[in-house]
C-alpha atoms as a PDB file:
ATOM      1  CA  UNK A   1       9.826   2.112 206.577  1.00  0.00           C
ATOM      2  CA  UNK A   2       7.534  -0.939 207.747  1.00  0.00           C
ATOM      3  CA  UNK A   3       7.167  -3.636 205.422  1.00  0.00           C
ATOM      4  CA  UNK A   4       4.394  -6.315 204.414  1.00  0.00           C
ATOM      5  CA  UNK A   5       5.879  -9.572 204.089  1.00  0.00           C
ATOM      6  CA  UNK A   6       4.610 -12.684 203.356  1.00  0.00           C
ATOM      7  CA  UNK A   7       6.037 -16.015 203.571  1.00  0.00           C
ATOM      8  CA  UNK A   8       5.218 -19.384 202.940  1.00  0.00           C
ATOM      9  CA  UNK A   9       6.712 -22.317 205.309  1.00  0.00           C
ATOM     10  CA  UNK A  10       6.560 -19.931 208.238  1.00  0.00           C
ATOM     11  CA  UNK A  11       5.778 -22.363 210.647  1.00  0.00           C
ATOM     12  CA  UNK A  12       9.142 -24.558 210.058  1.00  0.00           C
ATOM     13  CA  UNK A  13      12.391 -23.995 211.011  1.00  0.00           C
ATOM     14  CA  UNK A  14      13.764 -21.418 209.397  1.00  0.00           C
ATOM     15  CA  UNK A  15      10.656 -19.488 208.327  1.00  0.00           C
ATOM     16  CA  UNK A  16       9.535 -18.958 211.770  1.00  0.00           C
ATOM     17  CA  UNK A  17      13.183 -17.149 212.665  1.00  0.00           C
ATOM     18  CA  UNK A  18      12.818 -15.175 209.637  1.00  0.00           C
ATOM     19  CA  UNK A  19       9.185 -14.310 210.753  1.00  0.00           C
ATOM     20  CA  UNK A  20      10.596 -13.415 214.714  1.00  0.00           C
ATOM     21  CA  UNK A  21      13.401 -11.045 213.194  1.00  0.00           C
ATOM     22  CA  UNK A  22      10.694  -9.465 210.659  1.00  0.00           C
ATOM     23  CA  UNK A  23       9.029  -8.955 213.495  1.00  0.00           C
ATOM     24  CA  UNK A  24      10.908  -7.508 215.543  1.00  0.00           C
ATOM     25  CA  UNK A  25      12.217  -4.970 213.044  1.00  0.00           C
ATOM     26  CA  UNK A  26       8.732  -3.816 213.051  1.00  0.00           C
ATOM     27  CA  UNK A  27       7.515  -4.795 209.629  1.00  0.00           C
ATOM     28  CA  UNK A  28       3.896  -7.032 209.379  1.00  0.00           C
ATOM     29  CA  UNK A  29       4.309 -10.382 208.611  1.00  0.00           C
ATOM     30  CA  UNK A  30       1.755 -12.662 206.480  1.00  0.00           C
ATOM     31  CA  UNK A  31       2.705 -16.265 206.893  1.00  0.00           C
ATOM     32  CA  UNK A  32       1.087 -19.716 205.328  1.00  0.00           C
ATOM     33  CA  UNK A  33       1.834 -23.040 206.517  1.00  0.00           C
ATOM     34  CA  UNK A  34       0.046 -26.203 205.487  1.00  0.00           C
ATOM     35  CA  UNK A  35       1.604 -28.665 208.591  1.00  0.00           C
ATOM     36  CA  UNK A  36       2.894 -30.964 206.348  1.00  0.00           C
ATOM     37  CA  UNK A  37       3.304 -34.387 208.163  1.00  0.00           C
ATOM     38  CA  UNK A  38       6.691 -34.730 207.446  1.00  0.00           C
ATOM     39  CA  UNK A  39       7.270 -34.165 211.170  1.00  0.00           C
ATOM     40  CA  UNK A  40       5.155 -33.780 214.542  1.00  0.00           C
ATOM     41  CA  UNK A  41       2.665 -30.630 214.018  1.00  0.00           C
ATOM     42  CA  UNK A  42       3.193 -29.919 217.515  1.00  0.00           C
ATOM     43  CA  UNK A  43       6.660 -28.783 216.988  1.00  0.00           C
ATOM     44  CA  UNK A  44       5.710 -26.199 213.947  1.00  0.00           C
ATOM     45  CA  UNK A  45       2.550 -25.413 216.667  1.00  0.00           C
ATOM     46  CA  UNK A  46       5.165 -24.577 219.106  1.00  0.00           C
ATOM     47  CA  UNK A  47       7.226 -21.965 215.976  1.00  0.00           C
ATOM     48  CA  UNK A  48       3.717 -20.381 215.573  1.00  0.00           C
ATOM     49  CA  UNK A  49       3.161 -19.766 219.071  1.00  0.00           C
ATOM     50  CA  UNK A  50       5.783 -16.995 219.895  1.00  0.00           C
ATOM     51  CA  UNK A  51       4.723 -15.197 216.204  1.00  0.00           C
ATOM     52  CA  UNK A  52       1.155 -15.264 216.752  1.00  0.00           C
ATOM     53  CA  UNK A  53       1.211 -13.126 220.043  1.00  0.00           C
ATOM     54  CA  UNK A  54       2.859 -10.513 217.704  1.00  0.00           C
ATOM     55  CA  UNK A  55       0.190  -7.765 216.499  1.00  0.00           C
ATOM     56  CA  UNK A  56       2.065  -7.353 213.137  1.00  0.00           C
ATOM     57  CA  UNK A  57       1.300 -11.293 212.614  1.00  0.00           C
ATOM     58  CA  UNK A  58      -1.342 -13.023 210.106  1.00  0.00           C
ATOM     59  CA  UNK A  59      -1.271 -16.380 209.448  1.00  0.00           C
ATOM     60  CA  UNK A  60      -3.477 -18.713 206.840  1.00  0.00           C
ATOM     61  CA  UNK A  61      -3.207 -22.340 207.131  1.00  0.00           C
ATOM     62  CA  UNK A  62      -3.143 -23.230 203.369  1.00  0.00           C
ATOM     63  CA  UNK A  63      -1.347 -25.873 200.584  1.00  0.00           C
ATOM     64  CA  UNK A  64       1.048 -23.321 198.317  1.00  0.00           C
ATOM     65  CA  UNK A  65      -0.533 -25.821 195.385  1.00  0.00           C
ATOM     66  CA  UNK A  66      -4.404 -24.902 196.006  1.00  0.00           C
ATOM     67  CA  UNK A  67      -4.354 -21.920 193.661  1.00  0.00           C
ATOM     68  CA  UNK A  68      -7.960 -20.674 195.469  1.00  0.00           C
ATOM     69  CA  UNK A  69      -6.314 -20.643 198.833  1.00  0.00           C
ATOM     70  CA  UNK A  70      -3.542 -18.578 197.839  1.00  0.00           C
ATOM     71  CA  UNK A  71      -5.675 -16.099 195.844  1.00  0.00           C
ATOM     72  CA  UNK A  72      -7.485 -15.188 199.038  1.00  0.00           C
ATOM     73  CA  UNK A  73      -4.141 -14.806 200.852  1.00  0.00           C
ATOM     74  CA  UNK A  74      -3.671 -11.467 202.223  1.00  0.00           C
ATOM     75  CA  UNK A  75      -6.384 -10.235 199.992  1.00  0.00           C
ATOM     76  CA  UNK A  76      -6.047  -5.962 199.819  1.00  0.00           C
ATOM     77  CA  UNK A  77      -2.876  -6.176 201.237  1.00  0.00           C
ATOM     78  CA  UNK A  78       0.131  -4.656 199.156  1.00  0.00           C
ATOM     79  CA  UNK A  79       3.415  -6.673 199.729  1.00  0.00           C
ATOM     80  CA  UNK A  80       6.915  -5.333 199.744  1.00  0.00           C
ATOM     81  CA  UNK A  81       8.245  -9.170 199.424  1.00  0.00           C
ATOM     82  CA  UNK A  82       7.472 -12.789 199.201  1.00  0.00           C
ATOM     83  CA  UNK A  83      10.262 -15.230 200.759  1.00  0.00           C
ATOM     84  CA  UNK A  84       9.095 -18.744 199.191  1.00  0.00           C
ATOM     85  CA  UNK A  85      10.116 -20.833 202.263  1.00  0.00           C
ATOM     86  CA  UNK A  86       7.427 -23.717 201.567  1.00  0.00           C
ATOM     87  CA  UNK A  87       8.767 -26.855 200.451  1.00  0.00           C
ATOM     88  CA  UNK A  88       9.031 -30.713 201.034  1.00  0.00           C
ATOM     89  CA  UNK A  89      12.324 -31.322 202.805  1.00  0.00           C
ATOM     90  CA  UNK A  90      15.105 -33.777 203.134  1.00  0.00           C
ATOM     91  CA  UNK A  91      17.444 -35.406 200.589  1.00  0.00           C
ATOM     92  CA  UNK A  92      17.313 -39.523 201.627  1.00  0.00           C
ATOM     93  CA  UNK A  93      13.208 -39.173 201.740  1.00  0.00           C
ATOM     94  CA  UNK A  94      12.918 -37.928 198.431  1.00  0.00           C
ATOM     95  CA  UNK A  95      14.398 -40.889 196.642  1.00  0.00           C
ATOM     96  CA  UNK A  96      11.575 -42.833 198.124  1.00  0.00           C
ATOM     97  CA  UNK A  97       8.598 -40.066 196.843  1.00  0.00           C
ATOM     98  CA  UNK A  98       9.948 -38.090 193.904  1.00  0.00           C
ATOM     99  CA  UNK A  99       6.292 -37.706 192.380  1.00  0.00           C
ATOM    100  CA  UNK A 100       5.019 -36.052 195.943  1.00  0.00           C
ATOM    101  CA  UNK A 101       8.743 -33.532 196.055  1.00  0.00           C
ATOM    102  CA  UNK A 102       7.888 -32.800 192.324  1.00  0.00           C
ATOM    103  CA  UNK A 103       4.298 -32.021 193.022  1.00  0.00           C
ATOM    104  CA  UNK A 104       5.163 -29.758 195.937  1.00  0.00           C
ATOM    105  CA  UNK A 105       8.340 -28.114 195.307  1.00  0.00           C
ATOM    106  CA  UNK A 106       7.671 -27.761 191.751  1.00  0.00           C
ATOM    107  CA  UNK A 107       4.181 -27.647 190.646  1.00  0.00           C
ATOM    108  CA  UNK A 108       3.935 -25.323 194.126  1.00  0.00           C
ATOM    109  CA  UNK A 109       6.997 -22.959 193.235  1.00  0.00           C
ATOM    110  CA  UNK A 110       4.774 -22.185 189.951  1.00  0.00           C
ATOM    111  CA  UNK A 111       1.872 -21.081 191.647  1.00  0.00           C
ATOM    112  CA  UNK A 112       3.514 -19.024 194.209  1.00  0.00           C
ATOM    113  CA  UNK A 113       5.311 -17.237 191.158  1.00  0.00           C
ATOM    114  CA  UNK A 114       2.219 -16.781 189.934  1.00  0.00           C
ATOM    115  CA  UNK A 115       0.201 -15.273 193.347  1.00  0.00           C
ATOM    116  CA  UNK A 116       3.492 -13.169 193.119  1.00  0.00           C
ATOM    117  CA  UNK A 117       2.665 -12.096 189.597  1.00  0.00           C
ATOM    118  CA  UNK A 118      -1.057 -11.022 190.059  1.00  0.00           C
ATOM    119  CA  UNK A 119       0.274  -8.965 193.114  1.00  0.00           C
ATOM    120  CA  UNK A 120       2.794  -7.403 191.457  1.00  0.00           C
ATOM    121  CA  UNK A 121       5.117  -8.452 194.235  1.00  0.00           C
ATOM    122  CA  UNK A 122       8.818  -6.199 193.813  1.00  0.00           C
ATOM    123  CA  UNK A 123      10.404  -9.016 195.317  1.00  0.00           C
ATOM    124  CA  UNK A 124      10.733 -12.600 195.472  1.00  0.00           C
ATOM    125  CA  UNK A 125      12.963 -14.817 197.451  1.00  0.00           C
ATOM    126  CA  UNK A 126      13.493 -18.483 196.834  1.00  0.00           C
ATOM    127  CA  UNK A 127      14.753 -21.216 199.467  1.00  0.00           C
ATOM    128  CA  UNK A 128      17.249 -23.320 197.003  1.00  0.00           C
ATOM    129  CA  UNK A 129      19.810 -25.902 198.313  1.00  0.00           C
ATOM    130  CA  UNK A 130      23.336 -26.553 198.010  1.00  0.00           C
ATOM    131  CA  UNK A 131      22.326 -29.489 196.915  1.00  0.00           C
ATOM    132  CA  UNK A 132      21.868 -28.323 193.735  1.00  0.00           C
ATOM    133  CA  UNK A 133      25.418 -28.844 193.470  1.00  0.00           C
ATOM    134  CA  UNK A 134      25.385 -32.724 193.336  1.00  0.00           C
ATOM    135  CA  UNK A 135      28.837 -34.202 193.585  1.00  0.00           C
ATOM    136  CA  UNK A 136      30.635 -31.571 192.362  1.00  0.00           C
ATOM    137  CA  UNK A 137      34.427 -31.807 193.036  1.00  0.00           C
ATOM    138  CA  UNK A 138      35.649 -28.157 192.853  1.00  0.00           C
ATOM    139  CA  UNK A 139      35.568 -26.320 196.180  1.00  0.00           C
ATOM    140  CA  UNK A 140      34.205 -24.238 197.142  1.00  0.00           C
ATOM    141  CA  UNK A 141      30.826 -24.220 195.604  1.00  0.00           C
ATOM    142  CA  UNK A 142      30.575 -20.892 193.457  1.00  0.00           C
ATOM    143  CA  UNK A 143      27.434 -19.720 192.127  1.00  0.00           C
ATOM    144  CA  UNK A 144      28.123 -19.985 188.514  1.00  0.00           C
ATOM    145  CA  UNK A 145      29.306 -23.359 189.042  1.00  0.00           C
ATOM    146  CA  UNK A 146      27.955 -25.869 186.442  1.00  0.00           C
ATOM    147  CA  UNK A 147      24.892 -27.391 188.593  1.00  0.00           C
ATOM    148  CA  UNK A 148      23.260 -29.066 185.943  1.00  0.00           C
ATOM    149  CA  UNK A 149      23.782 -33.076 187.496  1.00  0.00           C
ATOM    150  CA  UNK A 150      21.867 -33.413 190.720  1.00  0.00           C
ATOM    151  CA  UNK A 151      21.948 -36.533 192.559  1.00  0.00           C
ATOM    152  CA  UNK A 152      18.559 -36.958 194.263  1.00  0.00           C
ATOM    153  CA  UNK A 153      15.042 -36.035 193.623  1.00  0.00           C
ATOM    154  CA  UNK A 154      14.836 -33.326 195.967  1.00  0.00           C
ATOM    155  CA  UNK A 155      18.290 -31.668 194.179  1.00  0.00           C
ATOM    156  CA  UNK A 156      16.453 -31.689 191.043  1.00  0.00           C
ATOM    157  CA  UNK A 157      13.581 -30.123 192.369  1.00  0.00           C
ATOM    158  CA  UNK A 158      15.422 -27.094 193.541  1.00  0.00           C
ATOM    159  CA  UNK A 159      17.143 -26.368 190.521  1.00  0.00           C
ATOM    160  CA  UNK A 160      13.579 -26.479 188.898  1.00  0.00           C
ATOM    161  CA  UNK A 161      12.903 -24.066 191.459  1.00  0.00           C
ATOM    162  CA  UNK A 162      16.035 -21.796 190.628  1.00  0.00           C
ATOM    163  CA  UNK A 163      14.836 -22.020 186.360  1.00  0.00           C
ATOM    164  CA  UNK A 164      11.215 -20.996 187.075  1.00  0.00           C
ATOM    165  CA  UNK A 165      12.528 -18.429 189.292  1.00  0.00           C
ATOM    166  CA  UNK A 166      14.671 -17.187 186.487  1.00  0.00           C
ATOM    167  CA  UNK A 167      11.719 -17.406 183.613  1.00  0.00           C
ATOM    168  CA  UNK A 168       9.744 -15.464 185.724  1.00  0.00           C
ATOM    169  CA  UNK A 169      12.366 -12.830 185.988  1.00  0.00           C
ATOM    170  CA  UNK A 170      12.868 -12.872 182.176  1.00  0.00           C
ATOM    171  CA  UNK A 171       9.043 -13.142 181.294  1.00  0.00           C
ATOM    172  CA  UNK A 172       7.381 -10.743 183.808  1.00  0.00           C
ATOM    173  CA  UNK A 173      10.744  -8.084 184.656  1.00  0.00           C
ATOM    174  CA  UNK A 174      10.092  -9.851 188.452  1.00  0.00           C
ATOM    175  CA  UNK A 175      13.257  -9.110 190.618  1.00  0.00           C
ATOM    176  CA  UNK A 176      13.905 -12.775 192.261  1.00  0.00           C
ATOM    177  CA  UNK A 177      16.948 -14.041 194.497  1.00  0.00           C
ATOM    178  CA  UNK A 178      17.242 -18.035 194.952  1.00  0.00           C
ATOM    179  CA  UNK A 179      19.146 -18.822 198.083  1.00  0.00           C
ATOM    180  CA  UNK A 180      21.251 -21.644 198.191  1.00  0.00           C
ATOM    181  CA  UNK A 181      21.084 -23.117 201.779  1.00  0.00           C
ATOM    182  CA  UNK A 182      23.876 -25.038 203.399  1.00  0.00           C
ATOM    183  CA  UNK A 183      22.688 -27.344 205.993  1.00  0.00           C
ATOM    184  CA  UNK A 184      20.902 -25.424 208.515  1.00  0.00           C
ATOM    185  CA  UNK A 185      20.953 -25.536 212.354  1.00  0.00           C
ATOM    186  CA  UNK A 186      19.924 -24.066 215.627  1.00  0.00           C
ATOM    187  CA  UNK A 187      17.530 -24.154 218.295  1.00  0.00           C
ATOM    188  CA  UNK A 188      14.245 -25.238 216.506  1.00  0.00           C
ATOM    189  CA  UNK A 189      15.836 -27.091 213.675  1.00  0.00           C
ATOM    190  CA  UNK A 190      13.977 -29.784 212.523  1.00  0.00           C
ATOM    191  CA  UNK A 191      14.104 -33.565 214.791  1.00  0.00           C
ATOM    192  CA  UNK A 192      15.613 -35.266 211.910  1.00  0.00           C
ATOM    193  CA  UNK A 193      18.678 -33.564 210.781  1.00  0.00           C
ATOM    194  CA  UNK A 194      21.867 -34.460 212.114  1.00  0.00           C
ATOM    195  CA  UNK A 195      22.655 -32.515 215.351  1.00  0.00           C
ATOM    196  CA  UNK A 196      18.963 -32.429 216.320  1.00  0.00           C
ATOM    197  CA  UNK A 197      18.829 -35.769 215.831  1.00  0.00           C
ATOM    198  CA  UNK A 198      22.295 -37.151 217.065  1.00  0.00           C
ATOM    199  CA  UNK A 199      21.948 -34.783 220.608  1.00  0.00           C
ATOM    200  CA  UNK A 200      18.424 -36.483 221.394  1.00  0.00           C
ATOM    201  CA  UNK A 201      20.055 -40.157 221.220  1.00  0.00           C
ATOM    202  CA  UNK A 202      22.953 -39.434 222.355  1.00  0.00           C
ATOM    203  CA  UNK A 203      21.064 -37.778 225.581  1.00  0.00           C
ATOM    204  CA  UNK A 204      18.854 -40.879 225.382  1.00  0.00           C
ATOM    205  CA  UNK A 205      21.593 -43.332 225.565  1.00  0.00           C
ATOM    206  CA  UNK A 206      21.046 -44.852 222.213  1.00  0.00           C
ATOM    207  CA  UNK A 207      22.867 -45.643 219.256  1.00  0.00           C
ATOM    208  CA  UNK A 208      23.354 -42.596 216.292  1.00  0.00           C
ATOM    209  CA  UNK A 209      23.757 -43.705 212.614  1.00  0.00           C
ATOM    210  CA  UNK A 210      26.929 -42.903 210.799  1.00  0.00           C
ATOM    211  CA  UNK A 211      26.661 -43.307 207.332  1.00  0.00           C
ATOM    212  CA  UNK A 212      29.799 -43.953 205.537  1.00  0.00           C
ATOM    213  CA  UNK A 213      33.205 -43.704 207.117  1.00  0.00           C
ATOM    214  CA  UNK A 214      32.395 -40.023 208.889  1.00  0.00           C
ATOM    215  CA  UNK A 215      34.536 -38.768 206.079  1.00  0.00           C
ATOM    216  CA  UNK A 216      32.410 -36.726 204.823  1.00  0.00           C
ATOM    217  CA  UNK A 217      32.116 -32.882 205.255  1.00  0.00           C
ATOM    218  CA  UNK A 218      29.202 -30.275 205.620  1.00  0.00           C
ATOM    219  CA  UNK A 219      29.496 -26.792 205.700  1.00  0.00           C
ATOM    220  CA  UNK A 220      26.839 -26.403 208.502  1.00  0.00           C
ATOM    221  CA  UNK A 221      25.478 -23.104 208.990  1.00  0.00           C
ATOM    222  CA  UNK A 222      23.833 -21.575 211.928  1.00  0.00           C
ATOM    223  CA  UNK A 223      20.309 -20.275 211.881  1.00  0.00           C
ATOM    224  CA  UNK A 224      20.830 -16.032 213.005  1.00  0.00           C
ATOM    225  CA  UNK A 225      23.148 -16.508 209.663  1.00  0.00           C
ATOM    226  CA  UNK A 226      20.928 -17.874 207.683  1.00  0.00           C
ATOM    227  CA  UNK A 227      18.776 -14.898 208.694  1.00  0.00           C
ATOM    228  CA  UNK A 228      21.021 -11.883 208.284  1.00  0.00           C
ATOM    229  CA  UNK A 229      21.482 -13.531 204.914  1.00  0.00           C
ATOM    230  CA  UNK A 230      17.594 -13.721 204.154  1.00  0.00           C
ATOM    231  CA  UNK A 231      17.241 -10.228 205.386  1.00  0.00           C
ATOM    232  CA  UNK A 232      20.173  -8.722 203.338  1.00  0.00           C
ATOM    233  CA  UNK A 233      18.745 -10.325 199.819  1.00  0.00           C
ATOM    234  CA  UNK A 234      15.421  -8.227 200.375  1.00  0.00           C
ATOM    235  CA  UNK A 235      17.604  -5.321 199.501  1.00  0.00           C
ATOM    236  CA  UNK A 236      19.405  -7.645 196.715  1.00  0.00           C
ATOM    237  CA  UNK A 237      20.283  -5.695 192.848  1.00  0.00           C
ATOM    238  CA  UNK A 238      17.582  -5.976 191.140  1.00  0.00           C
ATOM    239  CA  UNK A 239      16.993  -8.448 188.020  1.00  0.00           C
ATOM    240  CA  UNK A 240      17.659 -12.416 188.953  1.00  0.00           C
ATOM    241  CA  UNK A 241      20.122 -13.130 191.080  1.00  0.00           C
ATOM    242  CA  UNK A 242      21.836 -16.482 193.355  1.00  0.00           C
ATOM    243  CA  UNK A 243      23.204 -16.407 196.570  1.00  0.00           C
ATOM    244  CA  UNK A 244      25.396 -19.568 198.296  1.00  0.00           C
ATOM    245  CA  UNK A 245      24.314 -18.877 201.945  1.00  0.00           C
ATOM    246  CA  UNK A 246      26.685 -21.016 204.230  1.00  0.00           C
ATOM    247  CA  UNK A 247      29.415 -20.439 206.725  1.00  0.00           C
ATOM    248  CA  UNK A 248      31.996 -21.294 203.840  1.00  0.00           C
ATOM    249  CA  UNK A 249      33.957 -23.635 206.537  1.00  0.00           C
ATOM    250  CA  UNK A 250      33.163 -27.685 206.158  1.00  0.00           C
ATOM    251  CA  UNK A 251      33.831 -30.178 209.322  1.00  0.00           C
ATOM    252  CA  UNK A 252      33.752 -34.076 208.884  1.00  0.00           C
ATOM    253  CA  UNK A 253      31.132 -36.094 210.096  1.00  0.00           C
ATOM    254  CA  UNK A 254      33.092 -37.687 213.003  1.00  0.00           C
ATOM    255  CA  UNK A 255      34.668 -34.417 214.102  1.00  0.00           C
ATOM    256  CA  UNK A 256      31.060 -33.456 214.392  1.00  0.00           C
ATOM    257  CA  UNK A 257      30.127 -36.679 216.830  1.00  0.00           C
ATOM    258  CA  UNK A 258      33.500 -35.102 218.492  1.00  0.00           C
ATOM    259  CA  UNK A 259      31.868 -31.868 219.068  1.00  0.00           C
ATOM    260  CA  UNK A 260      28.597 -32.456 219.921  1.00  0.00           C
ATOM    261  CA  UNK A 261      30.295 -35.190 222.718  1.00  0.00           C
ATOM    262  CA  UNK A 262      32.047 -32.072 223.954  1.00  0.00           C
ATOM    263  CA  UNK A 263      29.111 -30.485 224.024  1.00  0.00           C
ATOM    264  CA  UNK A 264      26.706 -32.723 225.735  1.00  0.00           C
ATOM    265  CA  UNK A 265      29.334 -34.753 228.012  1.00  0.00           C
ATOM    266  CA  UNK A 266      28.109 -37.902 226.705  1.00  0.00           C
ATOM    267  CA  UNK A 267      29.983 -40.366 224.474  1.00  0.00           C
ATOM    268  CA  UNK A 268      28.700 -41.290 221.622  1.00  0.00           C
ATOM    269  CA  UNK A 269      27.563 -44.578 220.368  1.00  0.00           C
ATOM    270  CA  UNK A 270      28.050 -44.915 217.293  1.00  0.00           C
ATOM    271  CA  UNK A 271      26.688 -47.688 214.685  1.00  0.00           C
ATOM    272  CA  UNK A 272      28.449 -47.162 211.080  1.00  0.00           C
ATOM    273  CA  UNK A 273      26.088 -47.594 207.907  1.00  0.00           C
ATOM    274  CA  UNK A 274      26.686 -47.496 204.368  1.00  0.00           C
ATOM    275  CA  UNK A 275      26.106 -43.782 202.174  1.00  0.00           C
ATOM    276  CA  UNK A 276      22.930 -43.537 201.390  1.00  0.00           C
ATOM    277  CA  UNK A 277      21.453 -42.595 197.905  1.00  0.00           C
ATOM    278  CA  UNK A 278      21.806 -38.891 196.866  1.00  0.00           C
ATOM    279  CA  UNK A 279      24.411 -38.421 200.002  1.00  0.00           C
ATOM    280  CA  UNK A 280      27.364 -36.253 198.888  1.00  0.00           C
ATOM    281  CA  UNK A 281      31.324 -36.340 200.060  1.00  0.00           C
ATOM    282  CA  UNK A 282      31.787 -32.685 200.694  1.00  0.00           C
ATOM    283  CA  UNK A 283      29.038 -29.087 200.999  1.00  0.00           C
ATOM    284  CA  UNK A 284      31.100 -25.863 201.264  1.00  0.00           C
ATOM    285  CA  UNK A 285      30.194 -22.339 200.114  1.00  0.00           C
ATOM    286  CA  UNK A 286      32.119 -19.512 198.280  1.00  0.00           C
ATOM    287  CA  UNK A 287      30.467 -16.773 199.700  1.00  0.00           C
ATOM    288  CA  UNK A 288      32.227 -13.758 198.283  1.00  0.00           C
ATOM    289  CA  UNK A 289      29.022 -12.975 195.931  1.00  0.00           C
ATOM    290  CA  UNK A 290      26.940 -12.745 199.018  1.00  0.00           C
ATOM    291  CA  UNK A 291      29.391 -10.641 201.249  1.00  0.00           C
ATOM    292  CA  UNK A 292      30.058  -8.265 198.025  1.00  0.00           C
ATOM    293  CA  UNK A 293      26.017  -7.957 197.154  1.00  0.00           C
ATOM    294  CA  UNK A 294      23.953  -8.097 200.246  1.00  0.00           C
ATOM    295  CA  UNK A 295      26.509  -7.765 203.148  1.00  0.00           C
ATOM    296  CA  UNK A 296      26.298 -11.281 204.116  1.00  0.00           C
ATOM    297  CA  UNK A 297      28.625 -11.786 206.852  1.00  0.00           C
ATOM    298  CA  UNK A 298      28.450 -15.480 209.151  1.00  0.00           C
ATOM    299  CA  UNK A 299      29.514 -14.904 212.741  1.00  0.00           C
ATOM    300  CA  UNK A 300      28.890 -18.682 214.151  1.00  0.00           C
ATOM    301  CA  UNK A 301      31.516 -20.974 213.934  1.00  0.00           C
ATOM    302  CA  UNK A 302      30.025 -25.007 214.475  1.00  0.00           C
ATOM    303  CA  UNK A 303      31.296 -24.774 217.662  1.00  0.00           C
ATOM    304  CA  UNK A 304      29.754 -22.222 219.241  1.00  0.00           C
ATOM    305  CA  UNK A 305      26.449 -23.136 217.510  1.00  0.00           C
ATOM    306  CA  UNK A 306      26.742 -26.578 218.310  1.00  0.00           C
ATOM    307  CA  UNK A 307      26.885 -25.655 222.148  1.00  0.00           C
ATOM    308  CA  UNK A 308      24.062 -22.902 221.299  1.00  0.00           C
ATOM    309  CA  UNK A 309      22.039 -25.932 220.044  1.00  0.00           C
ATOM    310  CA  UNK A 310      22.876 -28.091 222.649  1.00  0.00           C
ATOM    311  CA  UNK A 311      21.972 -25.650 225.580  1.00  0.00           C
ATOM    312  CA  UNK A 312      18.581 -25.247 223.357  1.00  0.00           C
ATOM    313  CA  UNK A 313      17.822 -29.045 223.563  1.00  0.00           C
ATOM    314  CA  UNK A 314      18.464 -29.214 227.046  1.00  0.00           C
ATOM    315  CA  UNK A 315      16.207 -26.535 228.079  1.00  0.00           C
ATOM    316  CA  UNK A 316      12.717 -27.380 226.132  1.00  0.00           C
ATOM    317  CA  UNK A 317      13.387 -30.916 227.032  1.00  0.00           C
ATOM    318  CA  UNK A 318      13.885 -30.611 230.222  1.00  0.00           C
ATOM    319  CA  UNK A 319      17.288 -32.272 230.163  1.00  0.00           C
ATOM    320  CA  UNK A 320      19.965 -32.081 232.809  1.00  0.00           C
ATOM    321  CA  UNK A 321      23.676 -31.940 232.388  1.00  0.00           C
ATOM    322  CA  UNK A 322      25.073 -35.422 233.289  1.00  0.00           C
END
């Protein structure tokens, strides 16, 4: 049966592969993006290209906080789901602007619940963070873990997310999934997370910044998982419900310079710095609720996607192997 979808953020990273795979399942996709300078709006330009050729494609450039915008959104259409995408990104940035990540990713969560509400939406889906689990120091991270001591603005903002998601469950009987995200990446991700970011300099011949000792561990998570796992929580139980989405397997920080030098034939230059503010030791997901409820199953190990991302960078930029 063909679905109506709409989704907010579709022009970023991982909205735009959710789109292409809504797409191509043959269900009609209703995106909104507002650019947000964060980054170059070339490269979300570039996302929206390959979605707009698509017949079963709409798109309104809009702010998910101008409440007249959204209410024109799709007008007459009847959706089948809403995956809340939309947000203000990156840990380190929002210590320097909490009052602009509280604006967005609060104040604009609560009026996306509430276009949700008027359209009697059956289903909601909510980008959270696994950084909502601050410094915790049991691994892995388990959904009912206590996640009640977030270390950075942007942390705190996502478990506001999560509690409005739940309130409008409890108020309005809405069935809503929040999906905790472990560090994203893939062809497309965005220029200033790690691997993007570390495979351009290290290409470029310059320096990459370590911060701390490269102890520290991410459970990085490739992009077509991130997906299936997006695409299993539309058929989710109904009620509220949270979902860790990662690869549940962590790799240090200078194992992943290691990799990525593999990867690209180039070693690495590498200037140390000191942890930054809101940085965490250690991100790894206990996935077991996801595999039991919505068939989540992660199929790309960091090394393969590391090479998959690498192979990406070299040809949109043009770069040749060494």
């Amino acid at each position: 049966m063909q679905r109506t979808v709409f989704i907010t953020g579709v022009a970023g990273f991982i909205g735009s592969h959710v789109a292409s795979a809504l797409l191509r399942q043959g269900d009609l996709v209703f995106g909104l993006d507002n650019f947000d300078p964060f980054y170059d709006r070339a490269i979300k330009e570039r996302n929206l290209a390959g979605l707009a050729a698509h017949p079963g494609f709409r798109f309104l450039e809009a702010d998910i906080r101008d409440a007249a915008a959204l209410s024109g959104w799709g007008a007459g259409e009847t959706p089948s789901a809403l995956i809340h995408l939309a947000a203000k990104a990156g840990v380190r940035p929002s210590v320097a602007d909490p009052a602009g990540y509280a604006d967005v990713n609060v104040m604009g969560t609560v009026r996306v619940l509430e276009w949700a509400r008027e359209r009697s939406v059956p289903r909601v889906l909510f980008a959270s963070s696994s950084s909502v689990y601050g410094g915790n120091t049991k691994i892995p991270f388990a959904e009912d873990d206590f996640v009640d001591r977030p270390v950075s603005p942007y942390a705190a903002t996502k478990k506001a997310g999560e509690l409005l998601c739940h309130t409008w469950c409890h108020l309005y009987g809405m069935n809503v999934v929040s999906l905790r995200f472990f560090t994203v990446y893939g062809p497309a991700q965005r220029p200033e997370m790690a691997i993007h970011k570390f495979t351009r300099r290290m290409l470029e011949g310059k320096e990459i910044g370590i911060f701390g000792d490269g102890t520290t561990r991410r459970d990085y998570t490739y992009i077509d998982d991130i997906v299936s796992g997006v695409l299993g929580a539309l058929a989710a139980p109904t009620g509220y419900r949270v979902y860790n989405l990662g690869e549940s397997a962590t790799i240090s920080l200078s194992d992943l310079v290691a990799l990525l030098e593999r990867a690209t034939g180039v070693r690495a230059k590498c200037k140390r710095l000191p942890l930054q503010p809101g940085d965490v030791p250690v991100t790894f997901a206990d996935i077991s609720r996801a595999r039991a409820e919505i068939g989540y199953d992660p199929k790309t190990p960091v090394e393969a996607g590391v090479r998959n991302f690498v192979q990406w960078y070299r040809n949109v930029t043009g770069t040749k192997k060494s």
